[in-house]
Protein backbone atom coordinates (compact mmCIF):
# COMPACT_ATOMS: atom_id res chain seq x y z
CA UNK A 1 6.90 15.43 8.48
CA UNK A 2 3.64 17.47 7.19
CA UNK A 3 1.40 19.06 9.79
CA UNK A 4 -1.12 15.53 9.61
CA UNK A 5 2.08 13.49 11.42
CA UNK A 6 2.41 15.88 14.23
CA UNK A 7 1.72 14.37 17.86
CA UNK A 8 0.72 16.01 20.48
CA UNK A 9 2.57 14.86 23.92
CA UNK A 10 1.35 11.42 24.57
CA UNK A 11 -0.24 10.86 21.31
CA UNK A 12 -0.71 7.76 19.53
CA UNK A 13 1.52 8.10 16.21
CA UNK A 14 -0.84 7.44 12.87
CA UNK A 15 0.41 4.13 11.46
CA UNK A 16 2.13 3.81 8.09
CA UNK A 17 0.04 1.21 5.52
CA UNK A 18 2.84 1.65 2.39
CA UNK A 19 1.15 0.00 -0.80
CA UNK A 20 3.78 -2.14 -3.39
CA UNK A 21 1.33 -0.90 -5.85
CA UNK A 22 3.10 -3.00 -9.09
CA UNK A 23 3.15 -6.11 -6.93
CA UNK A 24 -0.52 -6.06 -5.56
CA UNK A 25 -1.65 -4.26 -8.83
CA UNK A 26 -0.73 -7.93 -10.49
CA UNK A 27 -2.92 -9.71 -8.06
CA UNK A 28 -6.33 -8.66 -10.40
CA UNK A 29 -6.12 -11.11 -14.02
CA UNK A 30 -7.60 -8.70 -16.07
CA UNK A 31 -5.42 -7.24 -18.39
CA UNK A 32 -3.56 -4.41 -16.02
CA UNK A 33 -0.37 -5.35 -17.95
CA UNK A 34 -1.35 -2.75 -20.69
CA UNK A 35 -3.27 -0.99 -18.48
CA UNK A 36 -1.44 -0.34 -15.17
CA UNK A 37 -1.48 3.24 -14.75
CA UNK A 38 -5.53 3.11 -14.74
CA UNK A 39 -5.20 -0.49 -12.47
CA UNK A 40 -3.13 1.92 -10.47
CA UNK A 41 -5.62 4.30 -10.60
CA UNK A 42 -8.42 2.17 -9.26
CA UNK A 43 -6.11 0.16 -6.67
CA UNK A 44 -5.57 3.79 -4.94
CA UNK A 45 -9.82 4.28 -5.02
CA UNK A 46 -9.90 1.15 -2.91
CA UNK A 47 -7.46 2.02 -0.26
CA UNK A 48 -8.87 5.10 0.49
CA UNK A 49 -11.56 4.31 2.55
CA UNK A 50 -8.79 2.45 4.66
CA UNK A 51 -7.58 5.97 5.65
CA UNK A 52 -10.24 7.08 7.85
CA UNK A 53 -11.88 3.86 8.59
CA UNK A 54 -9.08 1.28 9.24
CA UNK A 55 -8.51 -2.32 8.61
CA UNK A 56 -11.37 -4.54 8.65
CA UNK A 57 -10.23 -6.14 12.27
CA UNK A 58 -11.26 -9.73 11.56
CA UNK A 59 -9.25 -10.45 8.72
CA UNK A 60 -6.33 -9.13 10.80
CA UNK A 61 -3.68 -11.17 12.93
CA UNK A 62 -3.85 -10.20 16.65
CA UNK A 63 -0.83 -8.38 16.18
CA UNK A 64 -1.65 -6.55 14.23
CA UNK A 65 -5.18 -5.03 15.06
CA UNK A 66 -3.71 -1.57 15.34
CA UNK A 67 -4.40 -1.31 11.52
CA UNK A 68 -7.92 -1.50 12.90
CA UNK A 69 -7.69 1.77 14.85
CA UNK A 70 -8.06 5.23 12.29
CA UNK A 71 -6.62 7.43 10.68
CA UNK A 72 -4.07 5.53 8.95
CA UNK A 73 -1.62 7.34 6.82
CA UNK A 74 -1.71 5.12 3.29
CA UNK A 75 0.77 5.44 0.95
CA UNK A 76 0.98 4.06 -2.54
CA UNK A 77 4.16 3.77 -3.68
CA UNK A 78 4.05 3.12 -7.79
CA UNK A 79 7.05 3.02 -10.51
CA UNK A 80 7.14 2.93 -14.35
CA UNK A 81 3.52 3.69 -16.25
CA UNK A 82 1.90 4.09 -13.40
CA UNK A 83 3.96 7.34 -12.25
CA UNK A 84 1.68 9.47 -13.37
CA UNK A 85 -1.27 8.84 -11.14
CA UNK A 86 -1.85 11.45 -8.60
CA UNK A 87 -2.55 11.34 -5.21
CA UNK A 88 -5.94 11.44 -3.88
CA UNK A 89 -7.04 13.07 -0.49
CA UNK A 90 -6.68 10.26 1.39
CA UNK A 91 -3.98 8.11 -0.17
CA UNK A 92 -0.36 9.64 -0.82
CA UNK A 93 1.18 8.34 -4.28
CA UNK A 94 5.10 8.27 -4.34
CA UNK A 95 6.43 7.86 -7.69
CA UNK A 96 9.41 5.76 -6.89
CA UNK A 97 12.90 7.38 -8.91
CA UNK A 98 14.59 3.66 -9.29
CA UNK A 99 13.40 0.59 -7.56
CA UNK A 100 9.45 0.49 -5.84
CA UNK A 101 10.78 -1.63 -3.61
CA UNK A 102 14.16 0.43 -2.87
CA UNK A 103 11.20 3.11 -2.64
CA UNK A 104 9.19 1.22 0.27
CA UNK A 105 12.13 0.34 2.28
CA UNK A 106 13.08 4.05 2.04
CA UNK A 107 9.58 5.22 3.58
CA UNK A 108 9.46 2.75 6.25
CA UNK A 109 12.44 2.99 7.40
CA UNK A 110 12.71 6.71 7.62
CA UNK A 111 9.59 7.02 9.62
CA UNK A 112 11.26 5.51 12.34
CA UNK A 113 10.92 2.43 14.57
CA UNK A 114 8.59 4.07 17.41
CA UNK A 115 6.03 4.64 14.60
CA UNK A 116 3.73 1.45 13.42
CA UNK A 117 4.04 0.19 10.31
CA UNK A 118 3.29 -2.21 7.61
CA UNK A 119 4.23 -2.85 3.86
CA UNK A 120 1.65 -4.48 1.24
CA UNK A 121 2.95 -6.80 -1.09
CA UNK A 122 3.58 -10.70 -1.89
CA UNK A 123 7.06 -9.55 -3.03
CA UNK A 124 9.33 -12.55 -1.08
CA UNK A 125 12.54 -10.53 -1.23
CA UNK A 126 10.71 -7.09 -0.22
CA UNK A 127 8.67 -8.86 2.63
CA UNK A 128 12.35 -9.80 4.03
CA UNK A 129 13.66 -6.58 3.59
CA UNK A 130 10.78 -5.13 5.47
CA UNK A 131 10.45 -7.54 8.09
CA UNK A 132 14.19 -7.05 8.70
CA UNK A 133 13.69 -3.71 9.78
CA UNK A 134 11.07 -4.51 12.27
CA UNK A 135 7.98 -3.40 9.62
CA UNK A 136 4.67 -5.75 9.68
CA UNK A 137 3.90 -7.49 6.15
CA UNK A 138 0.65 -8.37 4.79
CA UNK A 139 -0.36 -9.85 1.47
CA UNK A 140 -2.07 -8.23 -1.11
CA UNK A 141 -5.67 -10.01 0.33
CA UNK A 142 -5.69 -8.19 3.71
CA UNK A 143 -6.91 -4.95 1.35
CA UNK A 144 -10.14 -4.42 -0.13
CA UNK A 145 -9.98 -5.66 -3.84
CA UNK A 146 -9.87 -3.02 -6.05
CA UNK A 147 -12.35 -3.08 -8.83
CA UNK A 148 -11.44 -4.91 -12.46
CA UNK A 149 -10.55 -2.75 -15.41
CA UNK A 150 -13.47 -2.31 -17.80
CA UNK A 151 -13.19 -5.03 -20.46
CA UNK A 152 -10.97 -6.65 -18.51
CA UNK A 153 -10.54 -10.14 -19.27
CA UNK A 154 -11.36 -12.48 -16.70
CA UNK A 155 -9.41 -14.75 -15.21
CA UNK A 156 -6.87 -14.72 -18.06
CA UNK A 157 -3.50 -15.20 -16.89
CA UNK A 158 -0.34 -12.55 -18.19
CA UNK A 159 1.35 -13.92 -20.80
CA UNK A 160 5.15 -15.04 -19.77
């Protein structure tokens, strides 16, 4: 725990918002496949804001309006290319050593049931692994879109 996830008695503890970057990464067509560190890269630009301001509340299920209430604490956790992007001051990167999604289920579940949280991703089998463990799951649309890649080409699908 760093000095940021201390309570004081009676405190509300900061919820957890931990990013499947790869998975939601995917969600943009435009030619992150040989490009996914910098997709990475511009995915974590886009949740930062969500740090200090919070979920926008309307797009949010009732249960889950806490996400509306700053600070958050935002994690991105990212594998393969993309372990080289760093951190930025408002989003933490974790630079998962096997699995991402071994990686999430580690974070969530180590910061402990009495602490609010929610994993990213439209990953079935992680979204069941979460959700097993008590941990809220949205999709990849409940964040702010991240922007497209430069030459990017639109709308073009990855090939299989």
């Amino acid at each position: 725990m760093d000095d940021g996830d201390r309570q004081e008695p009676g405190a509300r503890a900061r919820p957890l918002v931990v990013v499947d970057a790869a998975n939601v990464v995917g969600a943009v067509p435009d030619g992150w496949w040989r490009r996914r560190a910098e997709a990475t890269e511009l995915l974590r630009d886009a949740l930062g804001p969500l740090a200090e301001a919070g979920f926008p509340a309307g797009g949010l299920p009732a249960e889950l309006r806490w996400l509306a209430v700053p600070p958050l604490e935002v994690v991105l956790v990212v594998e393969g290319a993309a372990r080289r992007v760093a951190p930025s001051a408002t989003v933490r990167v974790v630079g998962a050593q096997g699995s991402g999604d071994d990686a999430i289920v580690r974070l969530v579940t180590e910061a402990g049931a009495g602490r609010p949280r929610v994993v990213v991703t439209a990953d079935r089998d992680l979204r069941r692994r979460a959700a097993g463990r008590g941990v809220a799951v949205l999709g990849p649309g409940a964040l702010p879109p991240r922007s497209r890649l430069p030459g990017g080409q639109k709308g073009r699908i990855r090939p299989g």
